[in-house]
C-alpha atoms as a PDB file:
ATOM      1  CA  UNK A   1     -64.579  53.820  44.482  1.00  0.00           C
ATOM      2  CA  UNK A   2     -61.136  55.170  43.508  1.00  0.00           C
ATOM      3  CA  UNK A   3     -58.337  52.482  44.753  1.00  0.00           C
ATOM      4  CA  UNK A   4     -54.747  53.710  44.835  1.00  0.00           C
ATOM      5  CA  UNK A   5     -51.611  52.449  43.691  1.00  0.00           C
ATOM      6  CA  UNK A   6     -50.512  49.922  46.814  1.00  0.00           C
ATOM      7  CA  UNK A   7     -54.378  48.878  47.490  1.00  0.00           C
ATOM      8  CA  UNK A   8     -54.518  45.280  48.329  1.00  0.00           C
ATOM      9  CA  UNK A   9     -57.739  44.094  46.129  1.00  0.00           C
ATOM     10  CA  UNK A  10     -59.934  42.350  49.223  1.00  0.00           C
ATOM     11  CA  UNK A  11     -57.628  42.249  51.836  1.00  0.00           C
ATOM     12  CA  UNK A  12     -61.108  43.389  53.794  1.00  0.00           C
ATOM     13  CA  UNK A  13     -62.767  40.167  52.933  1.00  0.00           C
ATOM     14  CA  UNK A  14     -61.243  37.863  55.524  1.00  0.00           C
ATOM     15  CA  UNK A  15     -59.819  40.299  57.871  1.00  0.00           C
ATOM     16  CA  UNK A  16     -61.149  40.853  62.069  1.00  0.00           C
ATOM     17  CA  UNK A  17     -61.669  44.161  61.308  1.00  0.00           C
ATOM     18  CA  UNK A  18     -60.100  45.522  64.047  1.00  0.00           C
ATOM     19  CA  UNK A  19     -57.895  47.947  62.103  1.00  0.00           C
ATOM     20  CA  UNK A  20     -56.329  50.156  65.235  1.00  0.00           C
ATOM     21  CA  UNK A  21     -54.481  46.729  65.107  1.00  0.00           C
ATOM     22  CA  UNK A  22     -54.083  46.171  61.676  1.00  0.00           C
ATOM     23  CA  UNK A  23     -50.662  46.185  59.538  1.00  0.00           C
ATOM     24  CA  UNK A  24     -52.403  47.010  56.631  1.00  0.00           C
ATOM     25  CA  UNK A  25     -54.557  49.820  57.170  1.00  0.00           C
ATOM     26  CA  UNK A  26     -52.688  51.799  54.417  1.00  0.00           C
ATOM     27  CA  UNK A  27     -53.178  49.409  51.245  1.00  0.00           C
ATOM     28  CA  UNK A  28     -56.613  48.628  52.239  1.00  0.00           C
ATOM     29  CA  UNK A  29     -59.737  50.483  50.334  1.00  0.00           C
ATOM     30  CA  UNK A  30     -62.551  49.763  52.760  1.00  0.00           C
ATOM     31  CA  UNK A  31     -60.357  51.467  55.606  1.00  0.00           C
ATOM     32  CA  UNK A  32     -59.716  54.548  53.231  1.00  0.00           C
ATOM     33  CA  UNK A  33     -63.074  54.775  52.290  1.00  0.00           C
ATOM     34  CA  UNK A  34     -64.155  54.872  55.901  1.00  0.00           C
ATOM     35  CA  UNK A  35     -61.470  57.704  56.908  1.00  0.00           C
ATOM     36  CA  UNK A  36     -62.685  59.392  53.704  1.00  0.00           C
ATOM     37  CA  UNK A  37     -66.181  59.602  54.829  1.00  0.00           C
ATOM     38  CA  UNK A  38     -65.779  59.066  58.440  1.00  0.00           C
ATOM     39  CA  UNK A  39     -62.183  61.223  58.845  1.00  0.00           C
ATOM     40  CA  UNK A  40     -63.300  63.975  62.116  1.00  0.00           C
ATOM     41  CA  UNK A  41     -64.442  63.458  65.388  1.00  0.00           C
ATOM     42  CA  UNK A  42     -67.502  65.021  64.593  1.00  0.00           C
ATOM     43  CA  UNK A  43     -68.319  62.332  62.085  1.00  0.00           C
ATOM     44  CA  UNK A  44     -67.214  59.435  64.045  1.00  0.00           C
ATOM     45  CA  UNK A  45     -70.008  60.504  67.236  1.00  0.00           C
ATOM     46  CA  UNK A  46     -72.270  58.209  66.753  1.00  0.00           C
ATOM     47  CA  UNK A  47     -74.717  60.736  68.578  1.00  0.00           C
ATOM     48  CA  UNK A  48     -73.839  63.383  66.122  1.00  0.00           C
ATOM     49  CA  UNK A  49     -76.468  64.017  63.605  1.00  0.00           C
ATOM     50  CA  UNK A  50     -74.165  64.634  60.846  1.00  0.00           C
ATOM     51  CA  UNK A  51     -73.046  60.992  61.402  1.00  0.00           C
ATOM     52  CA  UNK A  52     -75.786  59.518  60.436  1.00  0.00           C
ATOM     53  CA  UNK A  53     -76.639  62.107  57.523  1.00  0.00           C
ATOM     54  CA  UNK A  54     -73.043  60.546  55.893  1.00  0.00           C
ATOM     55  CA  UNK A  55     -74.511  57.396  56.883  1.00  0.00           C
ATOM     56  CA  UNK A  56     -77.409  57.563  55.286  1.00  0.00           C
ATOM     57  CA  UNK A  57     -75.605  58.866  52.324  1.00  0.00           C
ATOM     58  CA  UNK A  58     -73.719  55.921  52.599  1.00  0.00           C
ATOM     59  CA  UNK A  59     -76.844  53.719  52.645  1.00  0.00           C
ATOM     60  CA  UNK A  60     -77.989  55.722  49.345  1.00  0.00           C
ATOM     61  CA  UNK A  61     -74.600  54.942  46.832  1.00  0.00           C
ATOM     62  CA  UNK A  62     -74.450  51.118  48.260  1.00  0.00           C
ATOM     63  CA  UNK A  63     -78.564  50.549  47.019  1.00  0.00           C
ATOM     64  CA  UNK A  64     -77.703  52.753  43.737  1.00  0.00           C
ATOM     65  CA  UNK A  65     -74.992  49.674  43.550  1.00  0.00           C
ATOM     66  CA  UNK A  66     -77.666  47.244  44.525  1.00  0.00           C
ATOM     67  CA  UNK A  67     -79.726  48.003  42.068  1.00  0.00           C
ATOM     68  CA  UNK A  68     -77.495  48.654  38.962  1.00  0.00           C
ATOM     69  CA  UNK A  69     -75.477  45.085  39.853  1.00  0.00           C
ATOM     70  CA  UNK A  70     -78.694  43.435  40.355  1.00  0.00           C
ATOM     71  CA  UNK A  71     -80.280  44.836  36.672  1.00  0.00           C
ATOM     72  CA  UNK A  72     -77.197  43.427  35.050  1.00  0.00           C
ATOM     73  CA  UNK A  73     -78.286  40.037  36.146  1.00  0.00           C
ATOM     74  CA  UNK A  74     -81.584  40.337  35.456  1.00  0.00           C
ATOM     75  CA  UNK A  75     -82.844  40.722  38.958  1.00  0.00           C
ATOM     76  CA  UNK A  76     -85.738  42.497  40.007  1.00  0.00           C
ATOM     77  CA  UNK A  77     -85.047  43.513  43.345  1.00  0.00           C
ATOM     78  CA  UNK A  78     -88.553  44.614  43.707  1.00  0.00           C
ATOM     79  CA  UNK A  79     -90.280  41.132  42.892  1.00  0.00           C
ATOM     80  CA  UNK A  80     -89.036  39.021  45.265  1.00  0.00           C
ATOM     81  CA  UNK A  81     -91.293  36.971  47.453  1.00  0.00           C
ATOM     82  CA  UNK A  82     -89.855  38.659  50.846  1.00  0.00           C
ATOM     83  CA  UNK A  83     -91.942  36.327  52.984  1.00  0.00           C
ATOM     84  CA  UNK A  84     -90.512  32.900  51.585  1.00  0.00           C
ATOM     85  CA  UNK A  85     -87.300  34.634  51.718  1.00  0.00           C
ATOM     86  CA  UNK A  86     -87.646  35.374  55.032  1.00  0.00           C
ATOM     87  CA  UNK A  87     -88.722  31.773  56.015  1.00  0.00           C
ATOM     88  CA  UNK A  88     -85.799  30.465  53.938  1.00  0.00           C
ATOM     89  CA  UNK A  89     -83.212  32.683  55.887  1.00  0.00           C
ATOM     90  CA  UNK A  90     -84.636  31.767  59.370  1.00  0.00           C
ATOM     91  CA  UNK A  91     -84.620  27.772  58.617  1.00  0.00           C
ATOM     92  CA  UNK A  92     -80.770  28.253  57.348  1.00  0.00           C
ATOM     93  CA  UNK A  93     -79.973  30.176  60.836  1.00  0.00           C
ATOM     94  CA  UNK A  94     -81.424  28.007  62.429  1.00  0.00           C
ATOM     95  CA  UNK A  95     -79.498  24.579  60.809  1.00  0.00           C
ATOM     96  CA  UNK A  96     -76.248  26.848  61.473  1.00  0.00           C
ATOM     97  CA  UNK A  97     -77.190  27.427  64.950  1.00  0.00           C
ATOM     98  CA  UNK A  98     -78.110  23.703  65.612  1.00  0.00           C
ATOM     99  CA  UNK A  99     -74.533  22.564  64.201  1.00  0.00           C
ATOM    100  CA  UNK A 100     -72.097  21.143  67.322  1.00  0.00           C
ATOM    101  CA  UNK A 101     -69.067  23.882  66.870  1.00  0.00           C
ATOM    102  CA  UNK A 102     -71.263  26.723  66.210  1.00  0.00           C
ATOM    103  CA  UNK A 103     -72.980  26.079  69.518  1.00  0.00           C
ATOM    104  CA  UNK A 104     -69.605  25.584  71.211  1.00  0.00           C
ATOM    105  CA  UNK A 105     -68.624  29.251  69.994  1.00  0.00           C
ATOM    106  CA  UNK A 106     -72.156  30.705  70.810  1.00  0.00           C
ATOM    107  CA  UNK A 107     -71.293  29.033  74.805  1.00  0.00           C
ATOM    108  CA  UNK A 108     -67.665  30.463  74.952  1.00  0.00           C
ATOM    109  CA  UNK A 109     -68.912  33.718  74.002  1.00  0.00           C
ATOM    110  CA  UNK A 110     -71.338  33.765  77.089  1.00  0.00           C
ATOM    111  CA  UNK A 111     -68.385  32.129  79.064  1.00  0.00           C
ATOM    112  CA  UNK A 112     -65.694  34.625  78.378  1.00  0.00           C
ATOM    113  CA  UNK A 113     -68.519  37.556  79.082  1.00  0.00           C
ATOM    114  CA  UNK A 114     -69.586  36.048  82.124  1.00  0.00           C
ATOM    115  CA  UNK A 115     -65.641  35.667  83.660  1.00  0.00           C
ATOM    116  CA  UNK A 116     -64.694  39.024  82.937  1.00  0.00           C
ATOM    117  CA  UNK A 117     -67.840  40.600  84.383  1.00  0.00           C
ATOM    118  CA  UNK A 118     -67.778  38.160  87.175  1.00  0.00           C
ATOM    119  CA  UNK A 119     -64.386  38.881  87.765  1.00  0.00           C
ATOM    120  CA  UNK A 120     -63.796  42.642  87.311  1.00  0.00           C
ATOM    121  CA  UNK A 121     -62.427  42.840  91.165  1.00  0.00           C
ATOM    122  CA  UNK A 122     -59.708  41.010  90.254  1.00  0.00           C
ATOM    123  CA  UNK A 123     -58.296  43.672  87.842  1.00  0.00           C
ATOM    124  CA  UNK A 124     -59.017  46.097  90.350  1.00  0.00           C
ATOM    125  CA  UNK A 125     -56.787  44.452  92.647  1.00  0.00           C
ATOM    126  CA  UNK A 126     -54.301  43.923  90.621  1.00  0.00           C
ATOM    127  CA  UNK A 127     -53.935  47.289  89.265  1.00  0.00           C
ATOM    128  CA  UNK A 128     -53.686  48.376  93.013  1.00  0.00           C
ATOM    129  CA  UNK A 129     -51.002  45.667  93.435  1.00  0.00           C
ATOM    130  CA  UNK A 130     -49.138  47.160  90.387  1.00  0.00           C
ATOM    131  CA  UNK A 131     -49.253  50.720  91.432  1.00  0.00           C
ATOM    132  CA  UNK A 132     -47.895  49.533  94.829  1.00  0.00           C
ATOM    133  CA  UNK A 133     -44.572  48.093  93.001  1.00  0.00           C
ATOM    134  CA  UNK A 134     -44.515  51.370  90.677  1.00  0.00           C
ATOM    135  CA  UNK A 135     -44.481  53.354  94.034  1.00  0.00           C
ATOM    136  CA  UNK A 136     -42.018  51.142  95.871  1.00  0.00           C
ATOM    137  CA  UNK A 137     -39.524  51.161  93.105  1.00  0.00           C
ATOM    138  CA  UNK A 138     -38.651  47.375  94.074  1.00  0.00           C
ATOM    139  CA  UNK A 139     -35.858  45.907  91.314  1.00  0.00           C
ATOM    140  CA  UNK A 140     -36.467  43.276  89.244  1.00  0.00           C
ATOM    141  CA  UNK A 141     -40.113  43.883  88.611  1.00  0.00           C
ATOM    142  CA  UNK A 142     -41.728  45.170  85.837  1.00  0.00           C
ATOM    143  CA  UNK A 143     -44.905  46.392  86.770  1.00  0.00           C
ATOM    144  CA  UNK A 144     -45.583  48.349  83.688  1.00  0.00           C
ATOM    145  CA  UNK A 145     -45.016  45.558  81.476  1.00  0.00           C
ATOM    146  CA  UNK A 146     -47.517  43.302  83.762  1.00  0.00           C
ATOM    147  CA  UNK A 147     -50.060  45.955  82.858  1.00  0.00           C
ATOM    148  CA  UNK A 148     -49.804  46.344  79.241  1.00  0.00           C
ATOM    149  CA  UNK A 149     -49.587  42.528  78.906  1.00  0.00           C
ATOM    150  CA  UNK A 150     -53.211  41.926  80.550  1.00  0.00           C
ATOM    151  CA  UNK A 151     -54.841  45.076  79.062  1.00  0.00           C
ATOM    152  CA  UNK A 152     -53.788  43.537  75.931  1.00  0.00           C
ATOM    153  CA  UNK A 153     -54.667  39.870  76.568  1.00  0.00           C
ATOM    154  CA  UNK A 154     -58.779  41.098  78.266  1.00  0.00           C
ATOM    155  CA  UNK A 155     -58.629  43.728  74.594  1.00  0.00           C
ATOM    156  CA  UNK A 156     -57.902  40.672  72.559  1.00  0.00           C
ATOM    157  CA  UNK A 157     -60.253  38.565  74.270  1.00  0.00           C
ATOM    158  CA  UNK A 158     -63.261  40.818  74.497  1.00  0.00           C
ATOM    159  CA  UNK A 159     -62.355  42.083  70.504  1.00  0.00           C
ATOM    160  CA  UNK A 160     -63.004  38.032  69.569  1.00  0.00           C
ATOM    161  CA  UNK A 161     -65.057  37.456  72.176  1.00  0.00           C
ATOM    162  CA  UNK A 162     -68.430  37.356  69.863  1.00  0.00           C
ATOM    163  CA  UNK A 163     -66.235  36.865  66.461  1.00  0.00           C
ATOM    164  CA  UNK A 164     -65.862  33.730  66.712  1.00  0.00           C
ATOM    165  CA  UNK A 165     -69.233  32.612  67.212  1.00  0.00           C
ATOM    166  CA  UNK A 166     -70.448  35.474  63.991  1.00  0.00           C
ATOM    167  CA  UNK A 167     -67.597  34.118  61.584  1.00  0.00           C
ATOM    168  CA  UNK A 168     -68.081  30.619  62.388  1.00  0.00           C
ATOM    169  CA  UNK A 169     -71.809  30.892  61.896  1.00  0.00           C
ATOM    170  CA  UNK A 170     -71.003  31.787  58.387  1.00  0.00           C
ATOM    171  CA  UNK A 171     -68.716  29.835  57.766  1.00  0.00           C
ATOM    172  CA  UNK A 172     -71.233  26.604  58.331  1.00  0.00           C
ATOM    173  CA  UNK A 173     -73.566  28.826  56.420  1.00  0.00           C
ATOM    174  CA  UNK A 174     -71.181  29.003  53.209  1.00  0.00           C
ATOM    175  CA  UNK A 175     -70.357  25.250  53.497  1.00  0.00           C
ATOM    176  CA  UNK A 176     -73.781  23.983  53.528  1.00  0.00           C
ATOM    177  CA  UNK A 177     -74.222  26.040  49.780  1.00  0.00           C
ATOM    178  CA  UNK A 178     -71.493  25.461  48.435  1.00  0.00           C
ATOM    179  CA  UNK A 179     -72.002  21.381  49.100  1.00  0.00           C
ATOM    180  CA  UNK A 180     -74.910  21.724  47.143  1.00  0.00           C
ATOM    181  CA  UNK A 181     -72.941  23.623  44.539  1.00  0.00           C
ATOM    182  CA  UNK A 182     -70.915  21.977  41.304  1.00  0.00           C
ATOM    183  CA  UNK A 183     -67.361  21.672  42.916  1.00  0.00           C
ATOM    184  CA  UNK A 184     -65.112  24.120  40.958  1.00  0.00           C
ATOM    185  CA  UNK A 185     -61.204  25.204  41.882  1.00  0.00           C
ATOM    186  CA  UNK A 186     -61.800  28.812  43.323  1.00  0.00           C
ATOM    187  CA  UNK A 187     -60.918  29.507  46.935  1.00  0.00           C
ATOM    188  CA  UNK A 188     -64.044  28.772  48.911  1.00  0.00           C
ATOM    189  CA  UNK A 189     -65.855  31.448  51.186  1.00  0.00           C
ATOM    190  CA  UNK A 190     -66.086  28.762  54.224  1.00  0.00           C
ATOM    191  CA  UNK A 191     -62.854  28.445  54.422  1.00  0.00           C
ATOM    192  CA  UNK A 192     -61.859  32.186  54.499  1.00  0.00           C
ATOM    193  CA  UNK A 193     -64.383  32.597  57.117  1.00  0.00           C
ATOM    194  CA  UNK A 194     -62.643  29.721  59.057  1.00  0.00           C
ATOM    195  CA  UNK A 195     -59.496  31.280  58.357  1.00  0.00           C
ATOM    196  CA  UNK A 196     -60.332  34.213  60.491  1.00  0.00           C
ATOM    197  CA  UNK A 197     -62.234  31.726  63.002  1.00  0.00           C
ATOM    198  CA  UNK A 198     -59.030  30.167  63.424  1.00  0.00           C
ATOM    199  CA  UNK A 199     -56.347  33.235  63.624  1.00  0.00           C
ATOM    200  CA  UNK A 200     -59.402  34.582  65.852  1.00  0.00           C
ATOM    201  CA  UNK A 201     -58.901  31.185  68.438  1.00  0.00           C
ATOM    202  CA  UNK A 202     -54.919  30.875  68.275  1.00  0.00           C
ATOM    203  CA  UNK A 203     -54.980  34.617  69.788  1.00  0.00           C
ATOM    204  CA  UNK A 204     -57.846  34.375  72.241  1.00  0.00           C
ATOM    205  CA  UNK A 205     -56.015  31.466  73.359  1.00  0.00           C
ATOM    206  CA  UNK A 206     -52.897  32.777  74.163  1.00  0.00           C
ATOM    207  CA  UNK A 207     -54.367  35.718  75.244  1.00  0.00           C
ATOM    208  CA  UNK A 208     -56.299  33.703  77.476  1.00  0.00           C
ATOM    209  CA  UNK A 209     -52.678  31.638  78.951  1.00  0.00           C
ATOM    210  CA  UNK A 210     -51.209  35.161  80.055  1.00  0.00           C
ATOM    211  CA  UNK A 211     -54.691  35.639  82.401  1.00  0.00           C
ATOM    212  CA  UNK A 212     -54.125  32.395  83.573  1.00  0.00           C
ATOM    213  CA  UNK A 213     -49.674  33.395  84.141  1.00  0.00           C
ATOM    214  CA  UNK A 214     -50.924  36.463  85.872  1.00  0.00           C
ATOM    215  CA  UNK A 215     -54.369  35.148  87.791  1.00  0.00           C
ATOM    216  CA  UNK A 216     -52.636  32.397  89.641  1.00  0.00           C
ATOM    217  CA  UNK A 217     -56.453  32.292  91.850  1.00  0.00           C
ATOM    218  CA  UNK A 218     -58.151  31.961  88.598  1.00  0.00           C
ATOM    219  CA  UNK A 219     -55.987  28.878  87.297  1.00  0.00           C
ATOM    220  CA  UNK A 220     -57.953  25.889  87.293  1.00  0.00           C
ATOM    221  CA  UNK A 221     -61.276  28.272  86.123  1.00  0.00           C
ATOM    222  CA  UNK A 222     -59.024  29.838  82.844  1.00  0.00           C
ATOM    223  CA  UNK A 223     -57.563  26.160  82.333  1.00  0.00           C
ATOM    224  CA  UNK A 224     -61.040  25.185  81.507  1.00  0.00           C
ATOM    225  CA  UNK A 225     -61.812  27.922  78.998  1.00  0.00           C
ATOM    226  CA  UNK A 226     -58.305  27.020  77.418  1.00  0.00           C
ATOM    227  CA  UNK A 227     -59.720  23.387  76.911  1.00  0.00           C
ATOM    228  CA  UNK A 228     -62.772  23.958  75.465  1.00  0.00           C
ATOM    229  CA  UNK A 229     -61.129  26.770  73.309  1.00  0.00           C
ATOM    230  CA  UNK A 230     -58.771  23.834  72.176  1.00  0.00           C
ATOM    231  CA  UNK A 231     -61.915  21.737  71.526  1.00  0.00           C
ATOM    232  CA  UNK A 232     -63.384  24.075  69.279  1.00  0.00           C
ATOM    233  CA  UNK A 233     -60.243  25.114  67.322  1.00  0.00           C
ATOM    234  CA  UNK A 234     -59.878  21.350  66.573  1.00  0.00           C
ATOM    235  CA  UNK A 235     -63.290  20.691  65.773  1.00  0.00           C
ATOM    236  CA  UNK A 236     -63.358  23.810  63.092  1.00  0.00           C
ATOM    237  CA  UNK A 237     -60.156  22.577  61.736  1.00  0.00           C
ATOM    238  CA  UNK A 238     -61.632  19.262  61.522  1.00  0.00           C
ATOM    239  CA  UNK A 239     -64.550  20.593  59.832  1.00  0.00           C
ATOM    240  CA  UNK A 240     -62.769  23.380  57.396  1.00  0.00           C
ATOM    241  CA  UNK A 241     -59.681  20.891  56.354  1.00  0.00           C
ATOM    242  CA  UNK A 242     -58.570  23.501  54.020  1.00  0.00           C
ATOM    243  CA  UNK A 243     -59.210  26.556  56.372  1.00  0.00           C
ATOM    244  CA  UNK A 244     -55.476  26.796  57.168  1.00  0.00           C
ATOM    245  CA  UNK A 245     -53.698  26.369  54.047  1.00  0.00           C
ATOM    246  CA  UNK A 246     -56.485  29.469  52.564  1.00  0.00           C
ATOM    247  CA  UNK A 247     -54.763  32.124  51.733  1.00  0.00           C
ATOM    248  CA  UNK A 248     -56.360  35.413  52.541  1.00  0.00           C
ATOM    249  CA  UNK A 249     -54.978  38.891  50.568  1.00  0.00           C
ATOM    250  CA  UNK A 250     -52.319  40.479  51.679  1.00  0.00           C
ATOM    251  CA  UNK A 251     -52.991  38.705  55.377  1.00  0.00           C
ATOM    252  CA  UNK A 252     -51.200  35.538  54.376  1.00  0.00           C
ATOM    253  CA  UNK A 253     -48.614  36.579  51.510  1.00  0.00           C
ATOM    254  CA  UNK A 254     -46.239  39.195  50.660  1.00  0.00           C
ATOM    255  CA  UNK A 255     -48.738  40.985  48.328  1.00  0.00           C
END
């Protein structure tokens, strides 16, 4: 695919993909190539059959790529032994799955899903509350504000909501091959995924905090979710030493 001029080579390696929010939109080549293919509303409806004609057009140049990379290599895409392959792929889920900070990220996910569901009268209430102060014009309050800071803090939270439990999952994934691997000096995969499992907990936990600043009910409930978010950020970094100090394109430098 054509890159331009500015392009930041795999800034899309290590992002959250959640480029409405992204910086870097602009210089990154997977985002183009999606507004290239993807760029009018009738494309983007997911219920629109034209969608998934470009899709499957889509589908067609990535296994033309498939299959010219793999011949370089000297793989035969068509000879593999799908079965064992199969086998091998479930056993390595399920090693990932078993691991103590993967299953930590699998519970928070269900946590976070079952408070905001469980809790969806709250925001109602609120929003009442906050259309009551627009409507009384009382000084010194900043309803407005209130609102954009919680639709932004339940947004963040729900965006990284299943993330975290996805990246991390790789993460372990990559760390368990490359310890079997011949240790070398190249950035390692496990600890870009970590990277992103890490941005992806500092933000869920302060989105989390201004919940819990503007939930005063839902204090001691949110204080929990804060601790065992805390838990789990520790336990990754403990786990991905180097996760921090990796340096994702464009993300963590001035590229």
């Amino acid at each position: 695919m054509k890159t331009e001029k500015n392009t930041i080579q795999g800034i899309y390696h290590y992002c959250d993909r959640w480029c409405e929010r992204c910086s870097f939109t602009s210089r990154c080549a997977n985002f183009s190539f999606s507004e290239e293919h993807f760029s009018t509303p009738e494309e983007r409806d997911i219920n629109n059959e034209k969608f998934w004609q470009k899709l499957h057009e889509v589908f067609q140049l990535t296994m033309e790529m498939v299959i010219k990379e793999s011949a370089k290599h000297g793989i035969d895409i068509n000879d593999l032994d799908l079965e064992d392959a199969e086998e091998s792929e479930k056993k390595k889920r399920e090693e990932v799955n078993a691991t103590d900070c993967v299953q930590a990220a699998k519970k928070y996910s269900e946590t976070a899903g079952d408070w905001l569901t469980s809790n969806n009268n709250l925001f109602e209430q609120k929003q009442e509350h906050l259309l009551l102060q627009v409507r009384l014009e009382l000084p010194n309050n900043t309803p407005e504000e209130e609102a954009s800071d919680i639709i932004d803090a339940v947004e963040v939270i729900q965006w990284y909501q299943f993330q975290i439990y996805v990246k991390l999952a790789r993460a372990v994934g990559s760390k368990t091959e490359e310890d079997q691997e011949k240790p070398d000096d190249y950035p390692k995969d496990s600890d870009g995924s970590a990277k992103v499992v890490l941005v992806a907990l500092d933000r869920s936990i302060a989105s989390w905090a201004t919940i819990r600043n503007h939930f005063s009910e839902q204090e001691d409930c949110i204080l929990d979710v804060l601790i065992n978010l805390s838990r789990l950020r520790t336990s990754v970094e403990e786990t991905f030493p180097d996760a921090r100090s990796f340096i994702r394109p464009g993300l963590d430098n001035s590229a």
